[in-house]
N, C-alpha and C. Protein backbone atom coordinates (compact mmCIF):
# COMPACT_ATOMS: atom_id res chain seq x y z
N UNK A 1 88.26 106.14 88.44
CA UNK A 1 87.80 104.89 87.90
C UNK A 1 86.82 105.12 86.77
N UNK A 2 86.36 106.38 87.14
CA UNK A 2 85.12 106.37 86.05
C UNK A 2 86.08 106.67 84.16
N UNK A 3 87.08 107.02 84.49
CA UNK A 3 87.82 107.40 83.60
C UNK A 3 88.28 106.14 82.58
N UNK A 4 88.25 105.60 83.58
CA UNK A 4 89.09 103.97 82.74
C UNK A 4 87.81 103.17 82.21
N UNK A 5 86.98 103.25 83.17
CA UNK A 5 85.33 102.51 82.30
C UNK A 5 85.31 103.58 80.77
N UNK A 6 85.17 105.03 80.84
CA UNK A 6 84.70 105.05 80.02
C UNK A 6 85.52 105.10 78.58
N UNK A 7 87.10 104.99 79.23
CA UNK A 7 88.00 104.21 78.40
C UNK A 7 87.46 102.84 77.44
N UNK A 8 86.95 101.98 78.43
CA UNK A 8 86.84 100.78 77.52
C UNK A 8 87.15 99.43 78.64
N UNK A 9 87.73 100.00 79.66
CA UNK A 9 88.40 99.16 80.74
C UNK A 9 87.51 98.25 81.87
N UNK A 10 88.06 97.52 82.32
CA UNK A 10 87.34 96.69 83.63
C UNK A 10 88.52 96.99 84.98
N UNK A 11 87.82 97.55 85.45
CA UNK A 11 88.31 97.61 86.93
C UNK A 11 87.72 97.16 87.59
N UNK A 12 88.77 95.95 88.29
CA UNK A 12 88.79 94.52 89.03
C UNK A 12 88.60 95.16 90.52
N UNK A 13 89.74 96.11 90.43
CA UNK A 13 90.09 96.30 92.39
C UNK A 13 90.92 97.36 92.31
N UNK A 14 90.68 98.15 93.32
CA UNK A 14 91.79 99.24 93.37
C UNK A 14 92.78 99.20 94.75
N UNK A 15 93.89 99.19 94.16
CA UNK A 15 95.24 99.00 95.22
C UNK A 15 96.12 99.82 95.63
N UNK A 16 96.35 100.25 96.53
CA UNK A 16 97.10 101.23 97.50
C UNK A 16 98.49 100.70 98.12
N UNK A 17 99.40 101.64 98.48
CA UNK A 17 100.29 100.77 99.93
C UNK A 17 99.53 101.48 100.86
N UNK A 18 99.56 102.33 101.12
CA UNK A 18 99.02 102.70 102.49
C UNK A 18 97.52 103.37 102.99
N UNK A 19 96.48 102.87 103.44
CA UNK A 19 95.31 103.73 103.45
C UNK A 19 95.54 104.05 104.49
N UNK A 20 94.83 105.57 104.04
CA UNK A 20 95.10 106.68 105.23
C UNK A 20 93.86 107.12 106.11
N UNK A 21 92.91 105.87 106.02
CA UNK A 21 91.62 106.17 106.44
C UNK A 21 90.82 107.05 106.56
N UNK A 22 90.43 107.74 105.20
CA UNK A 22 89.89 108.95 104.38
C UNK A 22 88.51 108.53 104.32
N UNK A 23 88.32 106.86 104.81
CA UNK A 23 86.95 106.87 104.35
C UNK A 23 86.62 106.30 102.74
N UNK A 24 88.05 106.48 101.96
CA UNK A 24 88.08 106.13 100.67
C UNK A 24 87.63 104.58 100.59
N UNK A 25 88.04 103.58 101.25
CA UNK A 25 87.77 102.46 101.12
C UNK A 25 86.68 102.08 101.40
N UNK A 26 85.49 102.60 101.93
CA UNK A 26 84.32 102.32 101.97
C UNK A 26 83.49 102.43 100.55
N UNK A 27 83.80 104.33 100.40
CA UNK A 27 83.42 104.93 98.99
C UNK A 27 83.85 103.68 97.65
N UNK A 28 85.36 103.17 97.58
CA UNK A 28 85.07 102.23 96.81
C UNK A 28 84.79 101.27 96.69
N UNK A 29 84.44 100.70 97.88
CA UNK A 29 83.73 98.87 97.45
C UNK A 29 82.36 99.33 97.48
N UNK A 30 82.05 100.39 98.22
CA UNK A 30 80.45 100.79 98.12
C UNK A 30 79.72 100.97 96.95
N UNK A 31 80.19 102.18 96.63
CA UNK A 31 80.06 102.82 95.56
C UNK A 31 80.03 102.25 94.22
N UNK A 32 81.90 101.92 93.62
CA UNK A 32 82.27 101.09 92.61
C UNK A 32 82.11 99.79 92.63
N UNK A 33 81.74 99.01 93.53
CA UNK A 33 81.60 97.86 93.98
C UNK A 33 83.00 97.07 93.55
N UNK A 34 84.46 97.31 93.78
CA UNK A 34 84.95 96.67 93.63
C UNK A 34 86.03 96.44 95.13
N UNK A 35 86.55 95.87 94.96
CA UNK A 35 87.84 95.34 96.06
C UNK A 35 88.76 96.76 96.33
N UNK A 36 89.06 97.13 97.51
CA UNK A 36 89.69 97.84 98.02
C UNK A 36 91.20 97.30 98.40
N UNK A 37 92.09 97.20 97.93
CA UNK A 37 93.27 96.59 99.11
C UNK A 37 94.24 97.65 99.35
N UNK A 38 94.68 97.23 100.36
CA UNK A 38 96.17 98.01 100.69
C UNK A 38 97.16 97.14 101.87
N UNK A 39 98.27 97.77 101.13
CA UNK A 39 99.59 97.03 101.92
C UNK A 39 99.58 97.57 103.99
N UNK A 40 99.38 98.90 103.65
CA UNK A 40 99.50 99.27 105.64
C UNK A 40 98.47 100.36 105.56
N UNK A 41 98.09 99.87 107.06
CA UNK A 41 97.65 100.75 107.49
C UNK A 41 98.03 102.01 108.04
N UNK A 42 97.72 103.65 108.20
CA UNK A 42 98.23 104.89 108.57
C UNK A 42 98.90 104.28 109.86
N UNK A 43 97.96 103.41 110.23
CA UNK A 43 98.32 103.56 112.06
C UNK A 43 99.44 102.50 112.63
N UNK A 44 99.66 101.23 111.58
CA UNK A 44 100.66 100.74 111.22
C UNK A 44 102.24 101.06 111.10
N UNK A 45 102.30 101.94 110.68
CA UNK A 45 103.48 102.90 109.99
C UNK A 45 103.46 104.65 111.09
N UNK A 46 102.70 104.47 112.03
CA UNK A 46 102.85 105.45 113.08
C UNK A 46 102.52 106.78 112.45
N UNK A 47 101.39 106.72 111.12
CA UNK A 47 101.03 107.85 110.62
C UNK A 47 99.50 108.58 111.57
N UNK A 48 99.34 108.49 112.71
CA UNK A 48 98.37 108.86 113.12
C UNK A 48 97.81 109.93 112.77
């Protein structure tokens, strides 16, 4: 993300299909303060 700011860009939200519960989705609404989404969850799709 930091790549596209210092592009010139606005990043709204960052979107996934599947979070794999890395913890990533905290890091980015935390962090970047923006919207996290995703289509499934790991545990959804029997990725335990």
């Amino acid at each position: 993300m930091e790549a596209v700011r210092e592009a010139g860009a606005e990043v709204v939200a960052v979107a996934t299909i599947v979070d794999q519960a890395t913890g990533a989705a905290e890091k980015i609404k935390d962090g970047a303060g923006v919207p996290y989404l995703f289509a499934f969850g790991k545990d959804e799709l029997g990725l335990d």
